[in-house]
Each structure stands twice: as structure tokens, then as C-alpha cells.
N, C-alpha and C. Protein backbone atom coordinates (compact mmCIF):
# COMPACT_ATOMS: atom_id res chain seq x y z
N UNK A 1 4.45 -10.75 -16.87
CA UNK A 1 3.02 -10.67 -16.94
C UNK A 1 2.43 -11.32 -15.69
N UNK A 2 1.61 -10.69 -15.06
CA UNK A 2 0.88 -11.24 -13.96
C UNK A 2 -0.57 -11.93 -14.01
N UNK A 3 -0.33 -13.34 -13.27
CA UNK A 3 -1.44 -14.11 -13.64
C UNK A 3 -1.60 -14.94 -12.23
N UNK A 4 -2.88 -15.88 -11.71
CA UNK A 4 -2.97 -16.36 -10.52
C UNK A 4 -3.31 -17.88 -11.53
N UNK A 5 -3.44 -18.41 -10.33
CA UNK A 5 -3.48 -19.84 -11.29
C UNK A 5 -4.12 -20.89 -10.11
N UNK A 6 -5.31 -21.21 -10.70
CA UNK A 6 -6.15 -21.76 -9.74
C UNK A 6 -7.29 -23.37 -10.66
N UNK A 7 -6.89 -24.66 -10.02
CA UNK A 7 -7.31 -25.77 -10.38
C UNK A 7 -8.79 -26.12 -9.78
N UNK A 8 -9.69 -27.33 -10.54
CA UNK A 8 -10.64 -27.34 -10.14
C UNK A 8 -10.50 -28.01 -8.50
N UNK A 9 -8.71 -28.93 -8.34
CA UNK A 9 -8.57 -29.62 -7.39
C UNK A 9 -8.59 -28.65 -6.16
N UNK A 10 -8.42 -27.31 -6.05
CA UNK A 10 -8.41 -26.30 -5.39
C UNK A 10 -6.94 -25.76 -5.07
N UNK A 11 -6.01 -26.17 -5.93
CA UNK A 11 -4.71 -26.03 -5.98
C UNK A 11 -4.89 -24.67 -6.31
N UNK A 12 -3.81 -23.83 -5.77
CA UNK A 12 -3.60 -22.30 -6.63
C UNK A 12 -2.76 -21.84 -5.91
N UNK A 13 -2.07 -20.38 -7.05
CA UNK A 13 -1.25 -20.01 -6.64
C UNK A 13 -1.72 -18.07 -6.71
N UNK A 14 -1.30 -17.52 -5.59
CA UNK A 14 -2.07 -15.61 -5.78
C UNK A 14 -1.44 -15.53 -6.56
N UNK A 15 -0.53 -15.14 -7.00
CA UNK A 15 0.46 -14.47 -7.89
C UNK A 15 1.29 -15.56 -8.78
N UNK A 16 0.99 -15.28 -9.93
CA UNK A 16 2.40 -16.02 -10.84
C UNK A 16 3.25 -14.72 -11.76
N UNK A 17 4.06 -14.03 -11.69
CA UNK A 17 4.41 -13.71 -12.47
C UNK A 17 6.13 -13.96 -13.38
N UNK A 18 5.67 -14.09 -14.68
CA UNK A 18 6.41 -13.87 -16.01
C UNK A 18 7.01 -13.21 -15.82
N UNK A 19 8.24 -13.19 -15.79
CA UNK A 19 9.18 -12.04 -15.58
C UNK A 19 10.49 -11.97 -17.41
N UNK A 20 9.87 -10.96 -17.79
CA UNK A 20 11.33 -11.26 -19.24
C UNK A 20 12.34 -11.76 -19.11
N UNK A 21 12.90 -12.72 -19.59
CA UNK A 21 14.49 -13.22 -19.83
C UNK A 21 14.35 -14.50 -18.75
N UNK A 22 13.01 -14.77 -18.13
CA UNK A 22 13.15 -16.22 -17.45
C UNK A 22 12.12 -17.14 -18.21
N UNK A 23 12.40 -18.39 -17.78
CA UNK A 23 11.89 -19.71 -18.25
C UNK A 23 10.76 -19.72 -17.81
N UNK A 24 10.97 -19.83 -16.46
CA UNK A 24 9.41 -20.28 -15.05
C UNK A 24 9.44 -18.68 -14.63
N UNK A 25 7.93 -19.22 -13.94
CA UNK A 25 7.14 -17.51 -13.57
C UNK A 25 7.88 -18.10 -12.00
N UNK A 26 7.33 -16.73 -11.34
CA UNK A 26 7.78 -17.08 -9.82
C UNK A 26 6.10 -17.05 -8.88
N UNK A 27 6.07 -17.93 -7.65
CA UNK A 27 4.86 -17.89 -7.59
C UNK A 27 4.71 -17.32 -6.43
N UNK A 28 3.94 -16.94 -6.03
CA UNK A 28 3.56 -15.81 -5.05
C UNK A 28 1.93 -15.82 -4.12
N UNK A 29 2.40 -16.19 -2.76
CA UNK A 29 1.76 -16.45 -2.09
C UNK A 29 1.21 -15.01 -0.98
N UNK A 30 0.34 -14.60 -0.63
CA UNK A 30 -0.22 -13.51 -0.32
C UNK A 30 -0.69 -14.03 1.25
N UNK A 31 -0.20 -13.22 2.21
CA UNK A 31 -0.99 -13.51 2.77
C UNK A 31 -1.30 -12.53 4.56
N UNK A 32 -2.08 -11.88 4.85
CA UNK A 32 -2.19 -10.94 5.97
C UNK A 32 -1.33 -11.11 7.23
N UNK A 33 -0.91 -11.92 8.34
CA UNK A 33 -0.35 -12.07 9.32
C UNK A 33 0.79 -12.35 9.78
N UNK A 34 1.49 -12.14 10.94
CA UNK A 34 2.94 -12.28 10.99
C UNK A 34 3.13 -14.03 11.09
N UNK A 35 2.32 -15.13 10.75
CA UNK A 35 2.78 -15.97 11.37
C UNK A 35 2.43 -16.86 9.59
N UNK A 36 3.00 -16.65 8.58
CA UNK A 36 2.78 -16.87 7.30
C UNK A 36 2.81 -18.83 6.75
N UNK A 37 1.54 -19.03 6.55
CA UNK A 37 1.71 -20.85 6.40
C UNK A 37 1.20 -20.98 5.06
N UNK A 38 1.40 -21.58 4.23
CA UNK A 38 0.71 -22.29 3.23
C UNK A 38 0.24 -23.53 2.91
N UNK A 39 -0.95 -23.09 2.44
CA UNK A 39 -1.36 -24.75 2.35
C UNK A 39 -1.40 -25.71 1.28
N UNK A 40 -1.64 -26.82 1.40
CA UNK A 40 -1.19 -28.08 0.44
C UNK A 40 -2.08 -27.32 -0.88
N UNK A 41 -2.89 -27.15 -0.84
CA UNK A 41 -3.06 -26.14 -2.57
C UNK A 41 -1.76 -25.69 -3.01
N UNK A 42 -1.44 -24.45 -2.24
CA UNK A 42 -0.01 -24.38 -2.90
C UNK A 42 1.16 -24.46 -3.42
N UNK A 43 1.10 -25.95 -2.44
CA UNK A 43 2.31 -27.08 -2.78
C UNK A 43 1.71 -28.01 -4.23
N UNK A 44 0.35 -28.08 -3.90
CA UNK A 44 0.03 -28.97 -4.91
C UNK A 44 0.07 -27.68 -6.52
N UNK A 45 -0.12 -26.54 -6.29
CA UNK A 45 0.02 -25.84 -7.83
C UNK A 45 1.47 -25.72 -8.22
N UNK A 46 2.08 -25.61 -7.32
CA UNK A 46 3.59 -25.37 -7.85
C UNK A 46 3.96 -26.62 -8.08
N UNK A 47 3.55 -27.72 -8.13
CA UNK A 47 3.67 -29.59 -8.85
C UNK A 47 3.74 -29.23 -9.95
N UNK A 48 2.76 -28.52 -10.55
CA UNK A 48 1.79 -28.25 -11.66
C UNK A 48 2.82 -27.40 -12.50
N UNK A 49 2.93 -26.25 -11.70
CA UNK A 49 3.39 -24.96 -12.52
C UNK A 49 5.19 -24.89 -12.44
N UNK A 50 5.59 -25.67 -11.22
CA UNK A 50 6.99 -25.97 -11.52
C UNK A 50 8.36 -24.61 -11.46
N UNK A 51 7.17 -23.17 -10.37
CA UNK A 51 8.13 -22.27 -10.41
C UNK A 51 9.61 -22.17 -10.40
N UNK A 52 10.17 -21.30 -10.62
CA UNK A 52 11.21 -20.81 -10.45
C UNK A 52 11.83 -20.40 -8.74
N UNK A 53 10.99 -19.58 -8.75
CA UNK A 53 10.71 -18.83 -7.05
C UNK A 53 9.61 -19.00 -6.32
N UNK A 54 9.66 -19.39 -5.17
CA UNK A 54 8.06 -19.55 -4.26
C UNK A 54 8.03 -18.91 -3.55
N UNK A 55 7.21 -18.00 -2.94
CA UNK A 55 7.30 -16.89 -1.95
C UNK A 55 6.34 -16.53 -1.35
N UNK A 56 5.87 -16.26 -0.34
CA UNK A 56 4.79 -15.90 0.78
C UNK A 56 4.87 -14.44 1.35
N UNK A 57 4.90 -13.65 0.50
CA UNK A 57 4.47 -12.25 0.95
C UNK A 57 3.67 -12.08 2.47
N UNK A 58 3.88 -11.39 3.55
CA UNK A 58 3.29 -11.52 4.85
C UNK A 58 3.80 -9.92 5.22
N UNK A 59 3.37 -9.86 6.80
CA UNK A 59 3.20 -8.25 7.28
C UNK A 59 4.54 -8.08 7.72
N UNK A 60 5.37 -9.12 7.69
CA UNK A 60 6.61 -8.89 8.78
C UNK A 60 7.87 -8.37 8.40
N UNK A 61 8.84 -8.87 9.07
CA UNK A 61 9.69 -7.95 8.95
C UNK A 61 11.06 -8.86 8.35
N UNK A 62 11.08 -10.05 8.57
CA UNK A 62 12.69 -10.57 8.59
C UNK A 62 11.76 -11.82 7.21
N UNK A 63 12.80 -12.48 6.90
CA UNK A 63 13.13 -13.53 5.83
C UNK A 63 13.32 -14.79 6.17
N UNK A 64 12.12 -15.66 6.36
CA UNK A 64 13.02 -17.09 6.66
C UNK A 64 12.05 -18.37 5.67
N UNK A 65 12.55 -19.47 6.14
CA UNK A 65 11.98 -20.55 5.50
C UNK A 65 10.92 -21.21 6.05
N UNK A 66 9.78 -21.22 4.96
CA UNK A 66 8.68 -22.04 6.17
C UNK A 66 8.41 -23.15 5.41
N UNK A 67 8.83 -23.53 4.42
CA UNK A 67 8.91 -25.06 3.50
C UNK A 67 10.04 -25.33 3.13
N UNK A 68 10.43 -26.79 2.46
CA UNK A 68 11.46 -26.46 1.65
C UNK A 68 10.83 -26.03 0.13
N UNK A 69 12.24 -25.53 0.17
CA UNK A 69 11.78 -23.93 -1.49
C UNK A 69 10.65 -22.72 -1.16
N UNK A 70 10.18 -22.65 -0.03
CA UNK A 70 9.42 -21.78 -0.14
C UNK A 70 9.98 -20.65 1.57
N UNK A 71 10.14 -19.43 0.91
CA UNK A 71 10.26 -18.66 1.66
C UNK A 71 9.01 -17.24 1.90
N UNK A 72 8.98 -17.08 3.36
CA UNK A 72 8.25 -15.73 3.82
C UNK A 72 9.03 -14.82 3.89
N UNK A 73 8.55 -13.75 3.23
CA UNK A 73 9.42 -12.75 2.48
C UNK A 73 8.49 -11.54 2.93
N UNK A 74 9.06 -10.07 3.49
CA UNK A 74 8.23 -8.57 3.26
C UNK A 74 8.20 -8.10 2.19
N UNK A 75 7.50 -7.82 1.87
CA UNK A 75 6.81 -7.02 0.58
C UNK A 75 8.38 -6.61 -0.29
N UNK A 76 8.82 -5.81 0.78
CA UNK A 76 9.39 -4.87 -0.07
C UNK A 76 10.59 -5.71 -1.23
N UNK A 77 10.96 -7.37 -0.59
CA UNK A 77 12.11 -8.45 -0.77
C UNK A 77 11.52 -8.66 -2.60
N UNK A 78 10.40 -9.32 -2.59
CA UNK A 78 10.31 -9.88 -3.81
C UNK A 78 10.68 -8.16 -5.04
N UNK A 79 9.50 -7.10 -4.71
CA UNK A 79 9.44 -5.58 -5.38
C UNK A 79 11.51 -5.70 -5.61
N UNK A 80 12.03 -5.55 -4.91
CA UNK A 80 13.71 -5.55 -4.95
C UNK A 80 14.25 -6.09 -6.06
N UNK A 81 14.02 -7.61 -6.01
CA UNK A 81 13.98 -8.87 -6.56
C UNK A 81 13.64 -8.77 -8.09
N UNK A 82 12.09 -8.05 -7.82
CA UNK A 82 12.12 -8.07 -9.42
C UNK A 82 12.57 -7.25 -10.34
N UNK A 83 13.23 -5.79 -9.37
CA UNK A 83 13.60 -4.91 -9.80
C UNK A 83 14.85 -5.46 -10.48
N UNK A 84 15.43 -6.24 -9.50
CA UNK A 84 16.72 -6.73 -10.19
C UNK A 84 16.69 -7.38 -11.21
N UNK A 85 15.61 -8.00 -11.45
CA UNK A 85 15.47 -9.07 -12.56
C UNK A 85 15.67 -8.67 -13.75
């Protein structure tokens, strides 16, 4: 089930989704440009929400790490991902 999740502290996350047969949602970060950052909101909702998966959806092309636990991912990685799920 897809849900966003947003505090009065200004913490939030674009995307949480519920995926059947898991515990934690995975959280899902949105965002337009090849150079993909997130900010302390995001770190501060996933305190909160305690995902499973953290991920930064962006325009590009390759897979790497831009936090620890949190990876920038192309579209098509997580769609794969949940297919597999």
C-alpha cells in the first residue's frame, strides 16, 4: 500500500510503501536531477518510520550510495525490486 509520511517537524518521506509478506515499508525518496541528495527530513523520518529499504529515485543511470543505508537508484531498480518482492 502506498503512503508518504510527513511530520509537523518537517520530517518526511515521498513514498512509503507496504509491500505483502514484509514487516517495514520501504521508503522512497523522489527526486528530479542527476546529482540526488537528501535532506535531514529524511533522515529524521526514517528515525521515526524505521524502513526496511531507503531509496532516492533520480534521472540517472548507475546505482550508488549517497548515505549510509540510503541508496540513488533509476526508476526502473526499485519497479524490479518490487516486482521481485
Amino acid at each position: 500500500m502506498p503512503s508518504f509520511y510527513r511530520a509537523s517537524s518537517g520530517a518526511e518521506i515521498d513514498l512509503l510503501l507496504e509491500l505483502p509478506g514484509r514487516r517495514k515499508p520501504w521508503a522512497i525518496e523522489i527526486k528530479r536531477g542527476l546529482a540526488p541528495k537528501v535532506e535531514r527530513g529524511f533522515h529524521a523520518a526514517c528515525e521515526v518510520v524505521r524502513p526496511e529499504r531507503r531509496r532516492v529515485v533520480y534521472g540517472g543511470r548507475e546505482r550508488f550510495a549517497i548515505a549510509e543505508g540510503v541508496e540513488a537508484v533509476p526508476l526502473i531498480d526499485p519497479c524490479e525490486e518490487i516486482a521481485a518482492a
